[in-house]
Protein backbone atom coordinates (compact mmCIF):
# COMPACT_ATOMS: atom_id res chain seq x y z
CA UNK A 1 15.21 -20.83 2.05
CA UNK A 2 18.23 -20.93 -0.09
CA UNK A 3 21.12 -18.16 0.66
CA UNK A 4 23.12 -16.33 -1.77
CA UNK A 5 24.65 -12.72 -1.77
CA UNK A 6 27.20 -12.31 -4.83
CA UNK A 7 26.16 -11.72 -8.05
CA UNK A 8 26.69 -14.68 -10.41
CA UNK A 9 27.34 -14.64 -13.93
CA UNK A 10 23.78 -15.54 -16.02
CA UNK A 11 25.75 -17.78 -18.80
CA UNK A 12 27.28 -20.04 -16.06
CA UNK A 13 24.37 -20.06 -14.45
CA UNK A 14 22.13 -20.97 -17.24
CA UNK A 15 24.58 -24.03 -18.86
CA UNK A 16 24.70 -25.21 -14.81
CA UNK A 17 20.52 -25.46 -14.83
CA UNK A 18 19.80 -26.62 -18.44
CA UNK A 19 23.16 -29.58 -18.11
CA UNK A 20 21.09 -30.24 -14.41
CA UNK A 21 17.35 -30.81 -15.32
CA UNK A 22 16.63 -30.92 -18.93
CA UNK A 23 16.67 -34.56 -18.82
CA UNK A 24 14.23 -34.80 -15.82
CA UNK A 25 10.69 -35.44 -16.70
CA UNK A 26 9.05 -34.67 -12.97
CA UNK A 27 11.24 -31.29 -13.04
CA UNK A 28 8.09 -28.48 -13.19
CA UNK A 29 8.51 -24.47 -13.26
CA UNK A 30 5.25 -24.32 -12.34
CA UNK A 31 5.60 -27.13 -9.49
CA UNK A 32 8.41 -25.04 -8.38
CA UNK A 33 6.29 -21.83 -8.30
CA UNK A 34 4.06 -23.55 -5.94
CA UNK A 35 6.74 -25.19 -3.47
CA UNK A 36 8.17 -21.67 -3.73
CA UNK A 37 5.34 -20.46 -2.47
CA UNK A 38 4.44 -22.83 0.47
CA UNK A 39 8.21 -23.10 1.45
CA UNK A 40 10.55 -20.11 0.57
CA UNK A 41 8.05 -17.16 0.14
CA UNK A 42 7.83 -15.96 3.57
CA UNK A 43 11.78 -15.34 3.93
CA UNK A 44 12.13 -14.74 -0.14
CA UNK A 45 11.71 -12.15 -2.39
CA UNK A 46 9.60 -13.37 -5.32
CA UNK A 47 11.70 -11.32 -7.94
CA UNK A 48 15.15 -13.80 -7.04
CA UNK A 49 16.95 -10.66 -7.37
CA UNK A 50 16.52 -8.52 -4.66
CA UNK A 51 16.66 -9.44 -0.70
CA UNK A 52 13.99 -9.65 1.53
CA UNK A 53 13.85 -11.75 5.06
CA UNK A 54 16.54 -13.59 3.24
CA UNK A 55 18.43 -12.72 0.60
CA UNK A 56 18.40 -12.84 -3.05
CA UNK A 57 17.87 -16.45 -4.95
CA UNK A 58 18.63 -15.79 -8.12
CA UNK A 59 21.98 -17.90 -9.59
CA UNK A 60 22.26 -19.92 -6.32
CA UNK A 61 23.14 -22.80 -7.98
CA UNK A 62 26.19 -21.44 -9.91
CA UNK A 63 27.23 -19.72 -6.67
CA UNK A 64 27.12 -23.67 -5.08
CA UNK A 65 28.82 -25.23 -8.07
CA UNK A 66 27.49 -28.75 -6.69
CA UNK A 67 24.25 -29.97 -6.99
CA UNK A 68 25.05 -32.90 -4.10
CA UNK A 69 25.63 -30.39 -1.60
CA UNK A 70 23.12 -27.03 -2.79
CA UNK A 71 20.34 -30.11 -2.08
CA UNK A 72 22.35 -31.02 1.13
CA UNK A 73 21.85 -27.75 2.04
CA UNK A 74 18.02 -26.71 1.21
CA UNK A 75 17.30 -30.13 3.33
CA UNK A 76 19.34 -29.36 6.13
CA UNK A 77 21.99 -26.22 6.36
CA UNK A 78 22.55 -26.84 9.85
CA UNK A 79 24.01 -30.29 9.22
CA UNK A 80 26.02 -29.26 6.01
CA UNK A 81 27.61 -26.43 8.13
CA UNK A 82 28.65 -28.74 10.93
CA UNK A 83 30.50 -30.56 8.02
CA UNK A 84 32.47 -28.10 7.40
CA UNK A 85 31.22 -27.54 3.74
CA UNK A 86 33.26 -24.36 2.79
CA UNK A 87 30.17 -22.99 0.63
CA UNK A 88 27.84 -23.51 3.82
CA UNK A 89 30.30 -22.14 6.27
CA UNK A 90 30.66 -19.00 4.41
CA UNK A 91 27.11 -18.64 4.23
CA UNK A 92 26.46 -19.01 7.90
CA UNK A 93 29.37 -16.42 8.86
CA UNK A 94 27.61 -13.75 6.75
CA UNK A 95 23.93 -14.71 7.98
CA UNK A 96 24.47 -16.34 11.40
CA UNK A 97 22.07 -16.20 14.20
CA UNK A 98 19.53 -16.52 11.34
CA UNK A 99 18.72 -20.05 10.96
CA UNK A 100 17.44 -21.22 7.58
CA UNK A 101 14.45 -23.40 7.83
CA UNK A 102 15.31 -27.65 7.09
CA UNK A 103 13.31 -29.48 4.87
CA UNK A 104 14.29 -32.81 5.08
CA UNK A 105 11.59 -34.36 3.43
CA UNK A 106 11.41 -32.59 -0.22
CA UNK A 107 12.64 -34.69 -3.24
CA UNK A 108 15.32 -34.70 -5.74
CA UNK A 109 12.22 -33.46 -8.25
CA UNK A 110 10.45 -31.27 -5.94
CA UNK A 111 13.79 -29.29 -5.22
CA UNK A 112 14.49 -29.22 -8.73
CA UNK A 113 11.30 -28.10 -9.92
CA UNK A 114 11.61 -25.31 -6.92
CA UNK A 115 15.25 -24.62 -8.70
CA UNK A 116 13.61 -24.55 -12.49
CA UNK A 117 11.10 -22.14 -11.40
CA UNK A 118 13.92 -19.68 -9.46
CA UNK A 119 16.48 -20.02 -12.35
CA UNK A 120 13.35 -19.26 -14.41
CA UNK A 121 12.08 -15.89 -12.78
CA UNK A 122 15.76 -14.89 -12.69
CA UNK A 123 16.15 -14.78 -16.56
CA UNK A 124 12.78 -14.18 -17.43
CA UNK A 125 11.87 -16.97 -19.07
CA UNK A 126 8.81 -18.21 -17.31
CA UNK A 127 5.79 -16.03 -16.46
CA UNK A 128 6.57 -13.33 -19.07
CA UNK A 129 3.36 -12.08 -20.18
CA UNK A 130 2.92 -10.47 -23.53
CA UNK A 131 0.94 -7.35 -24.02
CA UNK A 132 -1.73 -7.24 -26.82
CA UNK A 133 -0.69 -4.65 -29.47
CA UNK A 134 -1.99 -1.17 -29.33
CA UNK A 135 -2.66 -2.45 -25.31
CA UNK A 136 -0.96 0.30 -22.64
CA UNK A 137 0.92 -1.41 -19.52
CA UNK A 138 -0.92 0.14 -17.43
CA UNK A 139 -3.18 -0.66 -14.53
CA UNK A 140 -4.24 2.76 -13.99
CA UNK A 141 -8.10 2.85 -14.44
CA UNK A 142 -9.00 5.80 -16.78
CA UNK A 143 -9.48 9.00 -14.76
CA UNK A 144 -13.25 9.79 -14.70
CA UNK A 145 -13.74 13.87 -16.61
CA UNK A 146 -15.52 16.25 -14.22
CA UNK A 147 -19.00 17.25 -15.23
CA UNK A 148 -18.49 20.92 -13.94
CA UNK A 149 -17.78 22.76 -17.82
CA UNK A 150 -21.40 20.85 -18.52
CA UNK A 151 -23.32 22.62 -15.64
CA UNK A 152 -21.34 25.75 -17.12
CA UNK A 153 -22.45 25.53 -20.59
CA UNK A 154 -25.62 24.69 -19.35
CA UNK A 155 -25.86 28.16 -17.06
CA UNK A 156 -24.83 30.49 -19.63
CA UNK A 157 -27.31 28.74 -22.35
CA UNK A 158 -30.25 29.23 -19.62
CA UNK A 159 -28.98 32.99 -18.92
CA UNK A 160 -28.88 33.65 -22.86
CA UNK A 161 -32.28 32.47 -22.94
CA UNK A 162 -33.93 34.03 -19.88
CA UNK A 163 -32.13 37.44 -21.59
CA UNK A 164 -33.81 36.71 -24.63
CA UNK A 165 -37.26 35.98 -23.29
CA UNK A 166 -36.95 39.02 -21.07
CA UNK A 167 -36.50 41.21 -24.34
CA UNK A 168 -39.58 39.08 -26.52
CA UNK A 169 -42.09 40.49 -23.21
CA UNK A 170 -40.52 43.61 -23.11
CA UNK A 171 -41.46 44.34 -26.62
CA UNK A 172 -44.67 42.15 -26.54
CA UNK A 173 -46.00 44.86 -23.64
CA UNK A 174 -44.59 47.89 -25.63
CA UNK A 175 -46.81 46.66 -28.72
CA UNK A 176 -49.85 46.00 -26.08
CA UNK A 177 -49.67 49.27 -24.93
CA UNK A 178 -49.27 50.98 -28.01
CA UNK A 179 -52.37 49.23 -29.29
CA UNK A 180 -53.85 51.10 -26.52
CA UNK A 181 -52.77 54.44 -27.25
CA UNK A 182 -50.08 54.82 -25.13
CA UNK A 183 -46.74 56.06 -25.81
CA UNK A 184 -44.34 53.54 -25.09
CA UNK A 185 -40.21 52.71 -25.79
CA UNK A 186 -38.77 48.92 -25.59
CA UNK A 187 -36.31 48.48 -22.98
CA UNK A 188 -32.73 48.32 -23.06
CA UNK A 189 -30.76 45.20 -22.24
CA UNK A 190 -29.41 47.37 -19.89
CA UNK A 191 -32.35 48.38 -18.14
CA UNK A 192 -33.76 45.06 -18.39
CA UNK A 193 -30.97 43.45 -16.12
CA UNK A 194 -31.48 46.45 -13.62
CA UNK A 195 -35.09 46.04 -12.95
CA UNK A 196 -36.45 44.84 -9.84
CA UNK A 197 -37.87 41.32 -11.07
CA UNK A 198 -34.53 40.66 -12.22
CA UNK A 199 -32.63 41.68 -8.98
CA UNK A 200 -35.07 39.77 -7.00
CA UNK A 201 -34.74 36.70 -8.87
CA UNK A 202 -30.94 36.91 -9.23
CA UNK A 203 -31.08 37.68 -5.42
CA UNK A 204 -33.01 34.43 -4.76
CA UNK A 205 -30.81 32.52 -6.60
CA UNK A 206 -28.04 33.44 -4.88
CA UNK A 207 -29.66 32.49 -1.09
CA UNK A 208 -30.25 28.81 -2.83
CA UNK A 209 -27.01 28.69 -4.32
CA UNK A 210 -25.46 30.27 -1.33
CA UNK A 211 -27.53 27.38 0.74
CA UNK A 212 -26.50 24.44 -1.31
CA UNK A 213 -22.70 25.13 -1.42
CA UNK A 214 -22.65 25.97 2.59
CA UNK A 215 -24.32 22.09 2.75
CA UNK A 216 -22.43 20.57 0.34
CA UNK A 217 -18.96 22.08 1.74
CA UNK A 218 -20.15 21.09 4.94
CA UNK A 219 -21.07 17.47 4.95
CA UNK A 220 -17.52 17.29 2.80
CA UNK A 221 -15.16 19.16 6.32
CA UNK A 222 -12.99 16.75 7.78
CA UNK A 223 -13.22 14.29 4.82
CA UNK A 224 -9.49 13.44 3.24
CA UNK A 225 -9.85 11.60 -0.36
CA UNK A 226 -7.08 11.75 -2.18
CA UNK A 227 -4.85 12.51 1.00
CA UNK A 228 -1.57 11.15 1.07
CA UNK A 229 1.05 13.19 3.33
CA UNK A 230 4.79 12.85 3.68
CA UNK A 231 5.50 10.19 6.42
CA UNK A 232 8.89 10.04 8.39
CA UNK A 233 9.61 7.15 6.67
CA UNK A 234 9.54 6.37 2.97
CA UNK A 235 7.64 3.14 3.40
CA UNK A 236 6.24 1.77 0.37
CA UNK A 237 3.13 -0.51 0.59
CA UNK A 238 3.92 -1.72 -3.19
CA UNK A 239 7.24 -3.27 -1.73
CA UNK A 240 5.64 -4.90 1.38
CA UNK A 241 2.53 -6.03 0.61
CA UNK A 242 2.58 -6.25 -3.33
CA UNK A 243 6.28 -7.34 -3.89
CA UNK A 244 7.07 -9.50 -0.87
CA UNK A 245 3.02 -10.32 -0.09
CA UNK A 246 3.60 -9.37 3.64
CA UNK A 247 -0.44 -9.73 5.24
CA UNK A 248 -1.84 -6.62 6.16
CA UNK A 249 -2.35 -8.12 9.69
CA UNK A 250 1.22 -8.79 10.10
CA UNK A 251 1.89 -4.96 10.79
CA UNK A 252 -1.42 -4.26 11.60
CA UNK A 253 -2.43 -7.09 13.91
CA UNK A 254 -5.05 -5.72 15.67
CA UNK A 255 -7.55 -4.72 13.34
CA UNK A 256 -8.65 -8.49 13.46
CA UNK A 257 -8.98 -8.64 17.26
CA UNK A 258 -10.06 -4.74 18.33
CA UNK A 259 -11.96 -1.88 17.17
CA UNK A 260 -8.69 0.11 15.82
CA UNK A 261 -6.01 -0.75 13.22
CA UNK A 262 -3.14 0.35 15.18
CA UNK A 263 -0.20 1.60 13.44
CA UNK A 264 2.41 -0.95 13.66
CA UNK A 265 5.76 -0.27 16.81
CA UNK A 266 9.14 -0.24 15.48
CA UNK A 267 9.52 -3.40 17.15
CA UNK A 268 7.56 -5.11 14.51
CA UNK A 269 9.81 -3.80 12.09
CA UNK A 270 12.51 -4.73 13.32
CA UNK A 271 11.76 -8.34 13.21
CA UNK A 272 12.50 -8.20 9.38
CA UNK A 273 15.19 -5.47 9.64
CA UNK A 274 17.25 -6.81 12.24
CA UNK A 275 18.55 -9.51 9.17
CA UNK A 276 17.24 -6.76 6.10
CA UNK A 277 19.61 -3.83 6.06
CA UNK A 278 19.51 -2.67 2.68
CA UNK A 279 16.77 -1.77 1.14
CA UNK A 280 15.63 -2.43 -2.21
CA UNK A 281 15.35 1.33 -3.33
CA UNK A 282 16.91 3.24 -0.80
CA UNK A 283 19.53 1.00 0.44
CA UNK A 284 20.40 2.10 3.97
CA UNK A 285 18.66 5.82 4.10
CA UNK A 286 15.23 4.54 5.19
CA UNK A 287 16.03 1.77 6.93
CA UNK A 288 18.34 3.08 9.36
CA UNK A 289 15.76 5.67 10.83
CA UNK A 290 14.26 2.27 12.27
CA UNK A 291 17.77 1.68 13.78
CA UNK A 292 18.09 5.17 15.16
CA UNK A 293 14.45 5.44 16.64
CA UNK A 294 15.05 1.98 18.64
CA UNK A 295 18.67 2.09 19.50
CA UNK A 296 19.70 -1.33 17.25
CA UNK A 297 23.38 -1.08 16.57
CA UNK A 298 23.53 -2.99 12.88
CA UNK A 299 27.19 -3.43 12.96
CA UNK A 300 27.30 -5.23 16.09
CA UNK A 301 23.69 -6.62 15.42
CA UNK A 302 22.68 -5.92 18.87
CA UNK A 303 19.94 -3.18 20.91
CA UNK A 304 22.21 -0.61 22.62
CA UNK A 305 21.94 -0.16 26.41
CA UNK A 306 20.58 3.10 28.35
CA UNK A 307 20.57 4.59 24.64
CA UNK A 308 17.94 6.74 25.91
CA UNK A 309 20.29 8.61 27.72
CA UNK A 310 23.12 8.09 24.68
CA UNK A 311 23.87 11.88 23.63
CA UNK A 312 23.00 12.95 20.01
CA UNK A 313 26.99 12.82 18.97
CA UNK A 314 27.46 9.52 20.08
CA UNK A 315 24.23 8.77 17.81
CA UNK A 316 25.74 10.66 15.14
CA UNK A 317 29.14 9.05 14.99
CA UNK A 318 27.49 5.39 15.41
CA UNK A 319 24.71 5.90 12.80
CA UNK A 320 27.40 7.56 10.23
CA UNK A 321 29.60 4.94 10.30
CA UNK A 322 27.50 2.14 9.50
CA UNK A 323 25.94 4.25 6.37
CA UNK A 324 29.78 4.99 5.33
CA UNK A 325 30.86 1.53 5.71
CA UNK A 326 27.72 0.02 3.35
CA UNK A 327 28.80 2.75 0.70
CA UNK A 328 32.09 1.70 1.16
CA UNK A 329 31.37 -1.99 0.98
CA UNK A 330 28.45 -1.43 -1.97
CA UNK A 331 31.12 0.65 -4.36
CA UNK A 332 34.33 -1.72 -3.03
CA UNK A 333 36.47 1.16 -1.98
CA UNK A 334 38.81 1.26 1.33
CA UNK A 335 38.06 4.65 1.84
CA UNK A 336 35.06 6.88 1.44
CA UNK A 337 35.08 9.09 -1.88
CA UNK A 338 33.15 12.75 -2.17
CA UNK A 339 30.53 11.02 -3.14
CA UNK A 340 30.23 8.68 -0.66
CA UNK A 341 30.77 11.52 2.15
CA UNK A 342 28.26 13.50 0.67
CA UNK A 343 25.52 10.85 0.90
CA UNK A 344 26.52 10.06 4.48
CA UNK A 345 25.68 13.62 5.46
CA UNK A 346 22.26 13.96 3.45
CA UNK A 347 21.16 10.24 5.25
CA UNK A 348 22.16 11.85 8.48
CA UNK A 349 20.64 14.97 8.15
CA UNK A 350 17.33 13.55 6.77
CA UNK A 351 17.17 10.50 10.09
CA UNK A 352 17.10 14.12 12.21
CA UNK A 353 14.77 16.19 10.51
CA UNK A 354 12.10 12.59 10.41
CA UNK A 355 13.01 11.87 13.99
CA UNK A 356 12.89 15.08 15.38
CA UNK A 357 10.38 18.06 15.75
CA UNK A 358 9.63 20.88 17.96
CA UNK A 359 8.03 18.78 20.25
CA UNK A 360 10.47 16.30 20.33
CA UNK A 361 13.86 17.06 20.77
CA UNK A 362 15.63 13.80 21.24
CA UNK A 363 16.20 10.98 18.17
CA UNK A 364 15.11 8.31 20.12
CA UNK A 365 11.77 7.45 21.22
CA UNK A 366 8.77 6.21 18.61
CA UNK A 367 8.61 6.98 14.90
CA UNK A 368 5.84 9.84 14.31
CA UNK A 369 3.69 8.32 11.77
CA UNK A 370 0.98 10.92 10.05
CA UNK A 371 -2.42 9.99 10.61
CA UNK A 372 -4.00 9.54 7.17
CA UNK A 373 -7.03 7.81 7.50
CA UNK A 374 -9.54 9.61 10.15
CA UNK A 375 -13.64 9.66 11.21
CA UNK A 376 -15.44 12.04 13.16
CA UNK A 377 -15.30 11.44 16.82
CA UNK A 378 -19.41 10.98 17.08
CA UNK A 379 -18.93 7.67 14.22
CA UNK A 380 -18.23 4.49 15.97
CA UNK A 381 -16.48 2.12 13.65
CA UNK A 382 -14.99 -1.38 14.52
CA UNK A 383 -12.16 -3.05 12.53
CA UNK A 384 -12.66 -6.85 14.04
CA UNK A 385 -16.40 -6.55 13.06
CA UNK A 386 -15.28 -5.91 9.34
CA UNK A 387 -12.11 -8.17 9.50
CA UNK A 388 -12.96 -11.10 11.40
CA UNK A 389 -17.06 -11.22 11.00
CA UNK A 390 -17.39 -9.68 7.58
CA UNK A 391 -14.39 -11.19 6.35
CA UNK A 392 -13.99 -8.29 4.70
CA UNK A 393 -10.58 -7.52 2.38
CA UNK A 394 -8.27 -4.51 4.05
CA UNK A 395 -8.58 -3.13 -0.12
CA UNK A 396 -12.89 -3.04 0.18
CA UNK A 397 -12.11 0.40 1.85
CA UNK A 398 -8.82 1.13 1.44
CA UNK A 399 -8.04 0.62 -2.39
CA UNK A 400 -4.88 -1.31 -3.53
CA UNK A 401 -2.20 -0.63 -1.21
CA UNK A 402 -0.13 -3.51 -2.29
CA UNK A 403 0.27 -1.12 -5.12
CA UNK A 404 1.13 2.30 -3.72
CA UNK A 405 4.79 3.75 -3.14
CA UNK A 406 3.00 6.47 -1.21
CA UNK A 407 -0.05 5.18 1.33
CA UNK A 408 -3.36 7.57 -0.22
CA UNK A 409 -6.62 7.31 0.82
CA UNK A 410 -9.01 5.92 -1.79
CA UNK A 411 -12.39 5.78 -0.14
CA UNK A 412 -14.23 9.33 0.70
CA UNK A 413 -15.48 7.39 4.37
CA UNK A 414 -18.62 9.31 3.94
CA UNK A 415 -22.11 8.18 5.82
CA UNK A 416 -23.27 7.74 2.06
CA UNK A 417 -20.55 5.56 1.44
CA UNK A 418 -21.08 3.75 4.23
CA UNK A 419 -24.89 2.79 3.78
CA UNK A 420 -24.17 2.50 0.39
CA UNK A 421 -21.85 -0.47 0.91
CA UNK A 422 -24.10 -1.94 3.98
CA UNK A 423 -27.10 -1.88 1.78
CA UNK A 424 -24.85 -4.00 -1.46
CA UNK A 425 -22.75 -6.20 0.75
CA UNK A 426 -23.66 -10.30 1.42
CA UNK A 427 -23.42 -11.18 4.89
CA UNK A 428 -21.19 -14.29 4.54
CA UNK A 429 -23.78 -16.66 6.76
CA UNK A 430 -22.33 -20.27 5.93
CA UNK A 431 -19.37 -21.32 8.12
CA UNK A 432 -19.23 -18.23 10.30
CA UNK A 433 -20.61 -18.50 14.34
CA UNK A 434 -21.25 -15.37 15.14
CA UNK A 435 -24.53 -15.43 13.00
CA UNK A 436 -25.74 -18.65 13.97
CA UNK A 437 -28.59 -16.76 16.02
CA UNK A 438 -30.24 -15.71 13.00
CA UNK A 439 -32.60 -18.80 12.70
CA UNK A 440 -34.86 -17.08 10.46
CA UNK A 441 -32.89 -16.19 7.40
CA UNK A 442 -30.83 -19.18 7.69
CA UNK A 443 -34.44 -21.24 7.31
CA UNK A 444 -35.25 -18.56 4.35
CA UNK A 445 -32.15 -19.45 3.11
CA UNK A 446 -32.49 -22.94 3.06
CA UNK A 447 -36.04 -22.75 1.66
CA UNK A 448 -34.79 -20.37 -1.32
CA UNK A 449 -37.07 -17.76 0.00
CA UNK A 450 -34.32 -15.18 0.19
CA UNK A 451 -31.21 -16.11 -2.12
CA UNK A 452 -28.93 -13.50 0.36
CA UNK A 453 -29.07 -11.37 3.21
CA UNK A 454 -26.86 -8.61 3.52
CA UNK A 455 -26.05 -5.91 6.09
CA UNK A 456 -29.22 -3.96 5.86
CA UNK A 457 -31.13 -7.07 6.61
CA UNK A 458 -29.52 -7.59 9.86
CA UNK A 459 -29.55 -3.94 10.92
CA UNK A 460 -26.82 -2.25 9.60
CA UNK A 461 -28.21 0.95 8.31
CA UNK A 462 -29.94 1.50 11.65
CA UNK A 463 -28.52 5.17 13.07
CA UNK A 464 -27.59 3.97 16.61
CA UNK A 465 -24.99 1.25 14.94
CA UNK A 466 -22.71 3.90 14.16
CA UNK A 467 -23.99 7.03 16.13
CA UNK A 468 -25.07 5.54 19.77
């Protein structure tokens, strides 16, 4: 919503917002947080600090020096620019064709309440949360301990005790027989565990053990929990989806309208990163593999022509040059330094080896994403039927990717997981069509004979749902 790219200092900033609002009772932080969120988080990073759609907030009002015209501005840029307003016209040369959105009808208190909640995020001072003493940061549940060294214990303590019981008979027939009259000798330990009944048995127990690990291994081939491979691209769901709240259907759009969650083109991408060219952690590294997979020239901010047929040193030179020049324009040199030729090689080297592979030759063409999530081909699974009919959340199966730097799967996608969850999960009934035509347990419903139904009532552990 509101642009700004230099770093301001924090003590001009600060006397600019306290002299500002202080004295305005309708000016509310948390008002601001949610005309923030309805206005300027979809272009914004929520941090004010680092750039997202559009760029950093943070100190935007000592960067204006002029409250008359910073309002001007959030309310209409366009008209402020036409003006001739030197702030606004610099603004517009470093962000133009990107049009900031007008909002001509916000207040004097609504835009400082938006401004009071910005200013403070960007110094901390409003939704710091304190952590109890003795408390860890952490949201990282407590790793459950295996129960394998208790089956262990357990084993030996049964083997000890089957030895020991082997020995009391052995010397309970010796004594029998030589009540009898016969001449008789206990048996050795050794002899004991080298005797047929022992053999046999140990043989048995071997076929069953034998049995139950070929199962168990069995129903576990194919499955992937835990998996999370190296992808071409370092992209991190905690930026996208936890940081700057980007929907999971805005990449993956058709997991609310098909049976498959496709994997997003590089054209989606590139409707953020045709205005985001540095990113937050690895400035222009990852970023420009987008550029170099589609053909997007970022200095000219333009899609290259025929550069399918564009040869790899023409790619090279291009490519080089625009990481050399954001070093150059990052560190405020004229010139690139060792350093600064050193990390244009690694970035270059690194865009060929992600965009290139035996099987593909050429740096243009689509991005090779790694599979990571995966069924059997004989298990028919539908996305929309979860998404748009259950109304289920993207984390119910695949954990809390708005938190991971590195996509992992979470759930083991097992038939027993499966049921499990069909058996425990409400069908959401109320508002939703497509189960209008089950009269009968919206009457039970109504009556209070049933207080839910959920997807085993309506079929969904049935074998030819998933295997028809």
């Amino acid at each position: 919503m509101i642009y700004k790219h230099l770093r301001i200092n924090l003590i001009g900033f600060l006397v600019v917002l306290f002299t500002a609002f202080s004295a305005s009772a309708q000016v509310s932080a948390d008002a601001g947080k949610t005309l923030f969120k309805n206005y300027c988080a979809s272009c914004h990073n929520k941090d004010m600090r680092s750039a997202a759609t559009g760029p950093a907030l943070g100190g935007v009002q000592a960067f204006w020096g002029d409250d008359v015209a910073l309002y001007s501005w959030i309310r209409n840029s366009q008209e402020l620019i036409k003006k001739g307003h030197p702030k606004a016209v610099e603004i517009w040369n470093q962000y133009k064709p990107t049009i900031m959105t007008a909002f001509p009808d916000l207040t004097d208190d609504e835009i400082g309440s938006l401004l009071a909640y910005i200013n403070g995020v960007y110094d901390g001072t409003y939704g710091a949360k304190p952590v109890a003493a003795g408390t860890a940061a952490t949201d990282e549940a407590p790793k459950e301990k295996s129960s394998f060294p208790i089956y262990v214990a357990i084993a030996v303590v049964l083997a000890i005790l089957a030895l020991l019981l082997a020995k009391i008979i052995s010397n309970l027939n010796v004594l029998a027989e030589a009540k009898e009259g016969k001449d008789a000798k206990a048996k050795t330990l050794s002899q004991i565990l080298t005797s047929k009944s022992v053999i046999s048995f140990l043989i048995f127990a071997g076929i069953i053990l034998g049995a139950y690990t070929t199962v168990h291994k069995s129903v576990e081939l194919g499955r992937q929990e835990g998996y999370a491979p190296e992808q071409p691209i370092k992209f991190s769901h905690a930026t996208h989806a936890g940081v700057n709240k980007i929907d999971c259907q805005y990449c993956h759009d058709s997991a609310r309208r098909s049976k498959h969650s496709s994997i997003p083109s590089t054209n989606t991408c590139m409707n953020c990163h045709a205005a985001i060219k540095n990113g937050s952690k690895y400035g222009t590294a990852e970023i420009t593999k987008i550029y170099a997979s589609i053909g997007y020239d970022p200095i000219n901010n333009k899609y290259i022509e025929n550069y399918d047929e564009m040869s790899e040193d023409d790619i090279r030179a291009l490519y080089t040059k625009w990481i050399g020049d954001e070093y150059k324009r990052e560190k405020e040199l004229a010139d690139l330094d060792e350093e600064g030729d050193k990390q244009v090689a690694v970035q270059w080297a690194n865009i060929k080896k992600s965009l290139t592979n035996p099987n593909k030759s050429k740096i243009q063409g689509p991005i090779e994403w790694i599979r990571i999530h995966s069924l059997p081909d004989h298990v028919y699974f539908n996305h929309s039927q979860h998404v748009t009919v259950g109304k289920l959340e993207c984390q119910t199966c695949h954990g809390p990717v708005e938190k991971m730097e590195v996509l992992t799967q979470m759930s083991p996608l097992s038939m027993g997981w499966c049921v499990n969850c069909h058996r425990q999960t409400e069908v959401k009934f109320n508002d939703n069509d497509y189960y209008k035509s089950y009269k009968r347990f919206h009457e039970e419903l109504a009556s209070g004979k049933r207080d839910k139904v959920t997807v085993e009532d309506i079929g969904g552990i049935e074998c030819q749902k998933c295997h028809y």
